[in-house]
C-alpha atoms as a PDB file:
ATOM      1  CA  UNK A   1     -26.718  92.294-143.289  1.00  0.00           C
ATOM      2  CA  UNK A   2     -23.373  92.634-145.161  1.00  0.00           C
ATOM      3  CA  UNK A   3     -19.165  92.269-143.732  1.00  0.00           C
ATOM      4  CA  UNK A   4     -16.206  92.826-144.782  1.00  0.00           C
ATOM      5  CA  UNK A   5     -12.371  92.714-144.223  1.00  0.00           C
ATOM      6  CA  UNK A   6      -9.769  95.651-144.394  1.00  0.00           C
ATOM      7  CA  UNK A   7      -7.247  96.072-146.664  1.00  0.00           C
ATOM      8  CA  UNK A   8      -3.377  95.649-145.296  1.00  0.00           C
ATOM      9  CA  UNK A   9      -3.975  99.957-145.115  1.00  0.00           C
ATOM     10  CA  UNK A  10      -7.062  99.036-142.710  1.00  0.00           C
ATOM     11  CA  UNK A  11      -9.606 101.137-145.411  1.00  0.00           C
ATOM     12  CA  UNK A  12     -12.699  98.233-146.208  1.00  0.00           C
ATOM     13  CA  UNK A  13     -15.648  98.784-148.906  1.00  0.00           C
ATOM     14  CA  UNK A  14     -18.939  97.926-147.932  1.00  0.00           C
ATOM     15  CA  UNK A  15     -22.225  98.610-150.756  1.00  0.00           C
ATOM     16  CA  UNK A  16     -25.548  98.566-149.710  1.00  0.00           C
ATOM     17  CA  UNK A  17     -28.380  99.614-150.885  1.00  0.00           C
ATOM     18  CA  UNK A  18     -30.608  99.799-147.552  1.00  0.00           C
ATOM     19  CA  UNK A  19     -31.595 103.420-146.403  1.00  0.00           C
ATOM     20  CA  UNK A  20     -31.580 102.585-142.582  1.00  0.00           C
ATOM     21  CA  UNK A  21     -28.549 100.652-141.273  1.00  0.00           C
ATOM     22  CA  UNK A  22     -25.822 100.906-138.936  1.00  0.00           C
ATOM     23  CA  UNK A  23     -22.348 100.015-138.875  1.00  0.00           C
ATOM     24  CA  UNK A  24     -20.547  98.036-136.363  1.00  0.00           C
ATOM     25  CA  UNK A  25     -16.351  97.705-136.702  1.00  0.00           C
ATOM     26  CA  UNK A  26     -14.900  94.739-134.544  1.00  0.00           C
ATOM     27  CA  UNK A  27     -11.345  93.675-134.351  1.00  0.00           C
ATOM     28  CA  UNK A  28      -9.939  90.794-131.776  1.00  0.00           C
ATOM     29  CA  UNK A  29      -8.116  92.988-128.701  1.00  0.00           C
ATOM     30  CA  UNK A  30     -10.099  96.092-129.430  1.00  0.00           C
ATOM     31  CA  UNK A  31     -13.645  97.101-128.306  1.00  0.00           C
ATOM     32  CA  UNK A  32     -16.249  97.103-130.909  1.00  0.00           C
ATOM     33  CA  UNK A  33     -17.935  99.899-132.256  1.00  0.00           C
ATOM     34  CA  UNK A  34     -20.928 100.680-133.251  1.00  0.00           C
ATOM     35  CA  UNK A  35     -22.488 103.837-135.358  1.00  0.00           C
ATOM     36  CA  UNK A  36     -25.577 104.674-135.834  1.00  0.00           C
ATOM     37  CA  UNK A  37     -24.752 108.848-136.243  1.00  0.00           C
ATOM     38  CA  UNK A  38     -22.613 108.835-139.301  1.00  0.00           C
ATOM     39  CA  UNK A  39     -22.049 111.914-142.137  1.00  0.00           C
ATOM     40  CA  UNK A  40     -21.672 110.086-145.423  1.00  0.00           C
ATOM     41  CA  UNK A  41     -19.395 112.429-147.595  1.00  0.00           C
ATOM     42  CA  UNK A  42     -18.521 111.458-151.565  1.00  0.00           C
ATOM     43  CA  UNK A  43     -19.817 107.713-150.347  1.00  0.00           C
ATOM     44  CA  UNK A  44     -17.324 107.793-147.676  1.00  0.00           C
ATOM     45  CA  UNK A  45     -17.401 107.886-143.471  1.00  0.00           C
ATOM     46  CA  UNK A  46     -15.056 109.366-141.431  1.00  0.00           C
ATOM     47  CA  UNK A  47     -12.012 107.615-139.871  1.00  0.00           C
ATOM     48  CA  UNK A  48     -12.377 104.923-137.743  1.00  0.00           C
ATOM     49  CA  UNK A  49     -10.546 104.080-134.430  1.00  0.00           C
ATOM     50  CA  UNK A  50     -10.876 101.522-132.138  1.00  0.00           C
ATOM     51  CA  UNK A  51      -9.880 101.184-128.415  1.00  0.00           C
ATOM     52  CA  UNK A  52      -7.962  98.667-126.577  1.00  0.00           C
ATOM     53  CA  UNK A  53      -9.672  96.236-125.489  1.00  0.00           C
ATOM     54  CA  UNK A  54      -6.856  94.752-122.725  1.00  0.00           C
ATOM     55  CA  UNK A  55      -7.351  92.804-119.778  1.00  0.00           C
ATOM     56  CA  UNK A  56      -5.262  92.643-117.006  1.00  0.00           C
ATOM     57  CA  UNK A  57      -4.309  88.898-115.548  1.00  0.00           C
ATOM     58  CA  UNK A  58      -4.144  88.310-112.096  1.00  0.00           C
ATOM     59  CA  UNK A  59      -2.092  85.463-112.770  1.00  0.00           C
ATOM     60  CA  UNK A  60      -0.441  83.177-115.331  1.00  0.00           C
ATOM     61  CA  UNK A  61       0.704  79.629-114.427  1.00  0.00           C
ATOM     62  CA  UNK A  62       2.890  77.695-116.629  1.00  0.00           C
ATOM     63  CA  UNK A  63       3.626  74.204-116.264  1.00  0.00           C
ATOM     64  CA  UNK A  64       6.561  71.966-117.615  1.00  0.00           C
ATOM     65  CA  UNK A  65       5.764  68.059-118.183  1.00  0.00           C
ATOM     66  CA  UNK A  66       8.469  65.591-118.714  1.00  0.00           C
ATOM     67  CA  UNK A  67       8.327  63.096-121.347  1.00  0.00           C
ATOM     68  CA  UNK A  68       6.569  59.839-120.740  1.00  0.00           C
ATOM     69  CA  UNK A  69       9.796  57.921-122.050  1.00  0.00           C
ATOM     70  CA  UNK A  70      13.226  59.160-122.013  1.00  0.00           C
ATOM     71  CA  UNK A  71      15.612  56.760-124.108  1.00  0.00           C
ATOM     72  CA  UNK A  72      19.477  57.129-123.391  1.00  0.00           C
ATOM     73  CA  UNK A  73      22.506  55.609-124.240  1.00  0.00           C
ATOM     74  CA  UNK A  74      22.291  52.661-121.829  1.00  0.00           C
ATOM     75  CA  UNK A  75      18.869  52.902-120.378  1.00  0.00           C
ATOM     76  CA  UNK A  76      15.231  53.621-120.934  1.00  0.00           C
ATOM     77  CA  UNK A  77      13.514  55.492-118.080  1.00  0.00           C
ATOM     78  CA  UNK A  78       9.292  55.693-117.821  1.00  0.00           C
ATOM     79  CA  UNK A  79       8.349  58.798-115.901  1.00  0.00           C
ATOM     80  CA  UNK A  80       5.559  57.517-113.958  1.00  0.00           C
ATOM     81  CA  UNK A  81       4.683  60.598-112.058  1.00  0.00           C
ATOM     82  CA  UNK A  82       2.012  62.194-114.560  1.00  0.00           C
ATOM     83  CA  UNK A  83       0.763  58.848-115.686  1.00  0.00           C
ATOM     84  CA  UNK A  84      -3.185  58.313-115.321  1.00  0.00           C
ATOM     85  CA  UNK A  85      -3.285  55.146-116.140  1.00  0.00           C
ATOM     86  CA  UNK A  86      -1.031  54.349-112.753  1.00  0.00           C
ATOM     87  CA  UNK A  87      -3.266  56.492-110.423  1.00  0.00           C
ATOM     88  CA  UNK A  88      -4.198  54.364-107.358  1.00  0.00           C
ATOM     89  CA  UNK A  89      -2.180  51.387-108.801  1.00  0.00           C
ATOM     90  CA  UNK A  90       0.878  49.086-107.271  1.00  0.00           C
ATOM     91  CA  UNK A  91       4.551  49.015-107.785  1.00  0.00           C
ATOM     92  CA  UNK A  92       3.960  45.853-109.801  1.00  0.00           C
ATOM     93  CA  UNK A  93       1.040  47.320-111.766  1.00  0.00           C
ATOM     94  CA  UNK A  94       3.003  50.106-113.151  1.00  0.00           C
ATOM     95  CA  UNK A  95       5.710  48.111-113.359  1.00  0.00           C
ATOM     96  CA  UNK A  96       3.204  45.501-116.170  1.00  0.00           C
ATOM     97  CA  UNK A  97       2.909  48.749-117.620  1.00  0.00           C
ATOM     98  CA  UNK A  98       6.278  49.300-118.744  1.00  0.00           C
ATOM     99  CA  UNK A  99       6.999  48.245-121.975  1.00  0.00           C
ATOM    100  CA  UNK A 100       9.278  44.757-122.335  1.00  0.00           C
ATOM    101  CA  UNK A 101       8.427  44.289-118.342  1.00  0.00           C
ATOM    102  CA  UNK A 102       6.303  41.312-117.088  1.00  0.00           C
ATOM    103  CA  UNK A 103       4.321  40.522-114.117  1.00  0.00           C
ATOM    104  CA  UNK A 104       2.799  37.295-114.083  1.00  0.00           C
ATOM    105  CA  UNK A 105       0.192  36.654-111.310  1.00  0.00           C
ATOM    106  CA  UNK A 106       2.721  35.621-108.903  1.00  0.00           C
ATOM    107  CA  UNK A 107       4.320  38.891-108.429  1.00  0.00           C
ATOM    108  CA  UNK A 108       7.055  37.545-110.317  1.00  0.00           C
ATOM    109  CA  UNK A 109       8.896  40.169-112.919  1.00  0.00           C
ATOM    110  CA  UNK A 110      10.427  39.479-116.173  1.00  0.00           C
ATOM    111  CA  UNK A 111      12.323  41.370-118.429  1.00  0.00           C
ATOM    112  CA  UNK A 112      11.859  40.527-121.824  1.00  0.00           C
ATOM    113  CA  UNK A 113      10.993  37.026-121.415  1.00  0.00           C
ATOM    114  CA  UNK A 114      13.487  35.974-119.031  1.00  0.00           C
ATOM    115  CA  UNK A 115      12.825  36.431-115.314  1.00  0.00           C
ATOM    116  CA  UNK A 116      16.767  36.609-113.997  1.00  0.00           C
ATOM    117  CA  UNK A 117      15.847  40.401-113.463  1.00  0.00           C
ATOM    118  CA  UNK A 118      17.981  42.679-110.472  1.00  0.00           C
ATOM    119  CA  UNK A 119      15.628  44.761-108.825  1.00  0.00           C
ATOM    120  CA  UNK A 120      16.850  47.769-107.332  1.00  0.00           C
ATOM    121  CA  UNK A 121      15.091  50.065-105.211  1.00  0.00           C
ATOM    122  CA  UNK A 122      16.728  54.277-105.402  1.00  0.00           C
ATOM    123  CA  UNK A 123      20.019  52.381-107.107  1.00  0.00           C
ATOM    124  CA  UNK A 124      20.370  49.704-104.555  1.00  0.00           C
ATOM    125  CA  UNK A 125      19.119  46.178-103.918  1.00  0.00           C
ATOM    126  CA  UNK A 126      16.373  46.601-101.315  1.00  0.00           C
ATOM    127  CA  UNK A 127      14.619  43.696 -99.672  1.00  0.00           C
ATOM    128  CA  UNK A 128      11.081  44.983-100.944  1.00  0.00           C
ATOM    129  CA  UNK A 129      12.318  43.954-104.259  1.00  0.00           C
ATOM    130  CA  UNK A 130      13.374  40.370-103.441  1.00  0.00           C
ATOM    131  CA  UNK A 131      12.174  37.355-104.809  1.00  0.00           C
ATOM    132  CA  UNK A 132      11.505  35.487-101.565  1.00  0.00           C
ATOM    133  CA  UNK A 133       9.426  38.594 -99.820  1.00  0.00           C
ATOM    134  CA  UNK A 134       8.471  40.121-103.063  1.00  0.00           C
ATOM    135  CA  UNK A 135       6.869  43.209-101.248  1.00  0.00           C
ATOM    136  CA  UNK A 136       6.965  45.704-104.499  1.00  0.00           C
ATOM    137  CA  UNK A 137       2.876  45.306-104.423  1.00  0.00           C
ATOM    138  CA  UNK A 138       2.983  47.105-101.089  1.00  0.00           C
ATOM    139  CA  UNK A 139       4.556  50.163-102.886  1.00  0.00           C
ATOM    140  CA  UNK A 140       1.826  52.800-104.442  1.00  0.00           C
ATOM    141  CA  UNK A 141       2.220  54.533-108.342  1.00  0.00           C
ATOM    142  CA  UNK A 142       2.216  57.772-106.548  1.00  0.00           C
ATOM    143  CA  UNK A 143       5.619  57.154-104.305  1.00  0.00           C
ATOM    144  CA  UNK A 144       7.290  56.049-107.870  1.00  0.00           C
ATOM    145  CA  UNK A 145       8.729  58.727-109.644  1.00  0.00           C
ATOM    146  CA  UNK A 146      10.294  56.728-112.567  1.00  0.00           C
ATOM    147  CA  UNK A 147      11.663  53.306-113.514  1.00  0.00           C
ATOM    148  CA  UNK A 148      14.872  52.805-115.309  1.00  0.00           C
ATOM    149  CA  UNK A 149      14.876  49.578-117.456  1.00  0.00           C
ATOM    150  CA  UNK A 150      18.568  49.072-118.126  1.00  0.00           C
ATOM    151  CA  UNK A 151      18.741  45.590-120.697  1.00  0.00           C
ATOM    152  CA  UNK A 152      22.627  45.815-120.995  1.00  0.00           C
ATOM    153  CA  UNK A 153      24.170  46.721-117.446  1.00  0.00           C
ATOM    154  CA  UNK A 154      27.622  48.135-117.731  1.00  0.00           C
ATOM    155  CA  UNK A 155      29.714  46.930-114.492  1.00  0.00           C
ATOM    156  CA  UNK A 156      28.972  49.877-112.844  1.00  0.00           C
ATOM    157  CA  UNK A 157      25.567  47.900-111.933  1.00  0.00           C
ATOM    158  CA  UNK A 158      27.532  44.790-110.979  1.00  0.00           C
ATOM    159  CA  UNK A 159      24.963  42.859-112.780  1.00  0.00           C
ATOM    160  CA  UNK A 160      26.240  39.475-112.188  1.00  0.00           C
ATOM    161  CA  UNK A 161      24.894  37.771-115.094  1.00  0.00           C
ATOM    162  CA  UNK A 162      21.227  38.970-115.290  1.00  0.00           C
ATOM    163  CA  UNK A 163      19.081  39.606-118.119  1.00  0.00           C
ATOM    164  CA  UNK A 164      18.877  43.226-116.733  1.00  0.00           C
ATOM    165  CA  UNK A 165      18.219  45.751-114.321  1.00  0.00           C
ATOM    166  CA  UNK A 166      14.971  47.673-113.366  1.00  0.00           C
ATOM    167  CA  UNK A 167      15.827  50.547-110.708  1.00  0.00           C
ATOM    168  CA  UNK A 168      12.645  52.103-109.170  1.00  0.00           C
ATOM    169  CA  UNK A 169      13.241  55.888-108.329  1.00  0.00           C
END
């Protein structure tokens, strides 16, 4: 048993000494072929062509993902939607997920280290995200889309002297 490769003119050289082969000629995207009846002239065979090999698709599907973590100019936002590590989990679990966020045991949230943290729910204060009925646990991974962490709040927030803002799209 012997192979080969073409040349860039698609000729190939193949030596043997056996009396009794065959030759088979495969290419990727064309059928192979196979002879068994050849003429050998001057130590040559005839041309060789291959057919097509082409499949129709019934269908192609292609998919776009977003990007785990999307950093602008006065935010960082966590897309949370593709995440497996957030299937089946809470509001606060994906939120102790997110990177310079803290939930301690209590359901309380901190934001690098200091826990004077707006919670806003769509862009607005919500009272599922207040700290007397902390309710955020009640909230499942899979109705969170993303979470904005926004550690320097431009007045447009009306942070009033937090340590930043977490919005919860």
């Amino acid at each position: 048993m012997a192979g080969t490769t073409t040349l860039q003119d698609g000729s190939f050289s193949l030596e043997t000494n056996a009396t009794d082969f065959y030759i088979e000629v495969s290419f990727m995207g064309f059928t192979t072929k196979t002879f068994e009846n050849y003429t050998v002239t001057n130590g040559t065979v005839d041309k060789v062509l291959l057919l097509e090999n082409a499949q129709a698709l019934n269908e192609v599907l292609v998919q776009g993902e977003v990007s785990q973590t999307i950093f602008k100019l006065d935010k960082r936002i966590f897309n949370v939607g593709s995440d497996l590590s957030s299937t089946g989990a809470s509001a606060l679990d994906v939120l102790n997920n997110v990177p310079s966020v803290n939930v301690n045991i209590h359901g309380q949230i901190s934001l690098r280290g200091s826990q004077g943290v707006q919670i806003l729910i769509d862009g607005k204060p919500s009272a599922i995200a207040s700290e007397q009925g902390n309710a955020l646990g009640t909230l499942t991974a899979d109705m969170i889309e993303k979470i904005e962490v926004i550690t320097n709040p431009s007045a447009k927030y009306d942070a009033e002297g937090t340590s930043g803002i977490i919005n919860i799209v």
